[in-house]
Protein backbone atom coordinates (compact mmCIF):
# COMPACT_ATOMS: atom_id res chain seq x y z
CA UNK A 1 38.13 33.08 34.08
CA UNK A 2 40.78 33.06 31.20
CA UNK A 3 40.70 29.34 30.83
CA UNK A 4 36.75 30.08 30.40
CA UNK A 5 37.70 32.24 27.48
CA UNK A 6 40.12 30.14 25.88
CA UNK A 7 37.45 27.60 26.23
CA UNK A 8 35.28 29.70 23.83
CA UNK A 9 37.68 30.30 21.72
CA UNK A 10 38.62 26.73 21.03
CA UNK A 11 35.20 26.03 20.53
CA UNK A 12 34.69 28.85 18.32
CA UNK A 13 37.58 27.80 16.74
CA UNK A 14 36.18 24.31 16.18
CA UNK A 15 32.84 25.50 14.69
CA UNK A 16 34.54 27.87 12.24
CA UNK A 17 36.37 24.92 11.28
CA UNK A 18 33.56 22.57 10.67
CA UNK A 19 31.61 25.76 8.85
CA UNK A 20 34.25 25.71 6.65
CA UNK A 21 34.39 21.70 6.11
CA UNK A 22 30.74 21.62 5.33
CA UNK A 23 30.64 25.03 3.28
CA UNK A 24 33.71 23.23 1.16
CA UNK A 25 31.54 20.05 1.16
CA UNK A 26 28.43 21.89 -0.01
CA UNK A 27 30.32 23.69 -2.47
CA UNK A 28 31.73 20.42 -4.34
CA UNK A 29 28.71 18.31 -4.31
CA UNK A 30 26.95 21.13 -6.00
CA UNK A 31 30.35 21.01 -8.80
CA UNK A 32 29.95 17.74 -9.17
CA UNK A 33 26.39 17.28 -9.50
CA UNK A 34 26.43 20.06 -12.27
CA UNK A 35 29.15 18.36 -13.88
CA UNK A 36 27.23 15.26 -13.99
CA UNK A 37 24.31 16.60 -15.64
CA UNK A 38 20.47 15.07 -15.02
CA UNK A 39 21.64 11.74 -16.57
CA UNK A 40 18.69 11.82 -19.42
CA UNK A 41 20.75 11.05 -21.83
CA UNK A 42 21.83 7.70 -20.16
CA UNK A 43 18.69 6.69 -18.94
CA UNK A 44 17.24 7.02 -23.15
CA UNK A 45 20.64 5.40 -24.03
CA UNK A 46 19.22 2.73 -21.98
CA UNK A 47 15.68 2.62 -22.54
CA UNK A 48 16.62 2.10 -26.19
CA UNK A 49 19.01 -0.91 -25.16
CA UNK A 50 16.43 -2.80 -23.75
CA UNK A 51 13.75 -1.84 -25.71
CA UNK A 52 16.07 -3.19 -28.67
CA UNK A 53 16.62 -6.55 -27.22
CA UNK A 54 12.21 -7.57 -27.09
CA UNK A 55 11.67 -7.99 -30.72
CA UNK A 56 14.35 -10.70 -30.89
CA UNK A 57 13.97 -12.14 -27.21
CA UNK A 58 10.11 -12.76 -28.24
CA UNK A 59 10.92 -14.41 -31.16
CA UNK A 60 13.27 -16.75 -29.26
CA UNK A 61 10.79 -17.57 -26.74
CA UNK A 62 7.93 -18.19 -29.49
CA UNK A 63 10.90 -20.59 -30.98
CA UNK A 64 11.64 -22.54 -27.81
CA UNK A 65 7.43 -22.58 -27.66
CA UNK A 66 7.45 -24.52 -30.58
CA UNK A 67 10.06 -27.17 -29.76
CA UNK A 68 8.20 -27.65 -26.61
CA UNK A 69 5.23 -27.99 -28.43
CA UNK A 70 6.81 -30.34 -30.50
CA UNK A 71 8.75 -32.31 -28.24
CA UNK A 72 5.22 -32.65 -25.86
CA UNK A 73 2.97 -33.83 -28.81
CA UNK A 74 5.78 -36.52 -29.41
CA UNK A 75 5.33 -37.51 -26.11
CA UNK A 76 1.46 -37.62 -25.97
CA UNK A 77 1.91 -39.15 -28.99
CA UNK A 78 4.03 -42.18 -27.82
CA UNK A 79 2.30 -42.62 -24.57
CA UNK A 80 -1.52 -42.53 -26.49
CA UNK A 81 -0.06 -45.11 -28.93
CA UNK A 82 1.44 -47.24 -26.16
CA UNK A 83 -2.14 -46.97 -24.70
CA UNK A 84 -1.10 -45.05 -21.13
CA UNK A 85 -4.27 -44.18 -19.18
CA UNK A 86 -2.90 -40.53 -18.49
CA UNK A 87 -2.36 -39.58 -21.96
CA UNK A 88 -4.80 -36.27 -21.13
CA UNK A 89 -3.29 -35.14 -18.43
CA UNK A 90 0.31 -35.73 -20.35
CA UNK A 91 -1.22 -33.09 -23.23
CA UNK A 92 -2.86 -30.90 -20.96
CA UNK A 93 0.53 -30.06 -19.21
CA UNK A 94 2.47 -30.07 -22.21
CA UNK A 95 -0.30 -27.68 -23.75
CA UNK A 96 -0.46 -25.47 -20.91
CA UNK A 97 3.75 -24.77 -21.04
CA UNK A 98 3.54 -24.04 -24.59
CA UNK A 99 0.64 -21.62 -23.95
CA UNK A 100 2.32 -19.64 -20.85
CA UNK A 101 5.66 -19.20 -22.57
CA UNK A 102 4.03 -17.68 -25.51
CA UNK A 103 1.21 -15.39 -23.35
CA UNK A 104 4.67 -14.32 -21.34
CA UNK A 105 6.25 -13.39 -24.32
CA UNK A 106 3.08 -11.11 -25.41
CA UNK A 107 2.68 -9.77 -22.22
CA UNK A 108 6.35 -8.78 -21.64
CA UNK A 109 6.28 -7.39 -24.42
CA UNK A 110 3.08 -5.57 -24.67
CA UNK A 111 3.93 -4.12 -20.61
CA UNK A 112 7.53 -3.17 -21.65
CA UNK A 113 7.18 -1.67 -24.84
């Protein structure tokens, strides 16, 4: 009978204990996310970043557009002068790069922003 009741108090013991640990616990992840605040200010700090970097990143992407477009109508141009039989599909492909990196630009953009 009194090792029954030393029993319960050990385990008594051990649950006042681990109140305590997660009471403490509790208590300092409440400090600390009230120190931190709600992190608005970072997340605009950041929107801002990003939103800072489209304006130039288009224009380097309608820039590398044109020097594919330039470098594939120097191409088409060579192989329709050497008289190549595939000179079509040549321009087609060349056409169709210049046209998806300048749509993905404007989209990008236009979704982002």
């Amino acid at each position: 009978m009194k090792k029954t009741i030393e029993n319960l108090k050990n385990k008594f013991a051990i649950a006042k204990c681990r109140l305590m640990v997660a009471l403490i616990a509790g208590i300092l992840g409440i400090v600390k996310a009230s120190a931190a605040g709600n992190g608005l200010s970072g997340i605009n700090e950041a929107t801002s970043m990003v939103t800072s970097y489209f304006d130039p990143g288009t224009k380097l992407v309608y820039a590398i557009g044109a020097v594919v477009g330039l470098i594939g109508g120097i191409k088409v141009y060579s192989k329709w002068s050497s008289g190549d039989p595939d000179t079509s599909k040549t321009a087609a492909s060349w056409f169709g790069a210049c046209i998806f990196l300048i749509v993905a630009a404007t989209i990008l953009r236009s979704f982002f922003l």
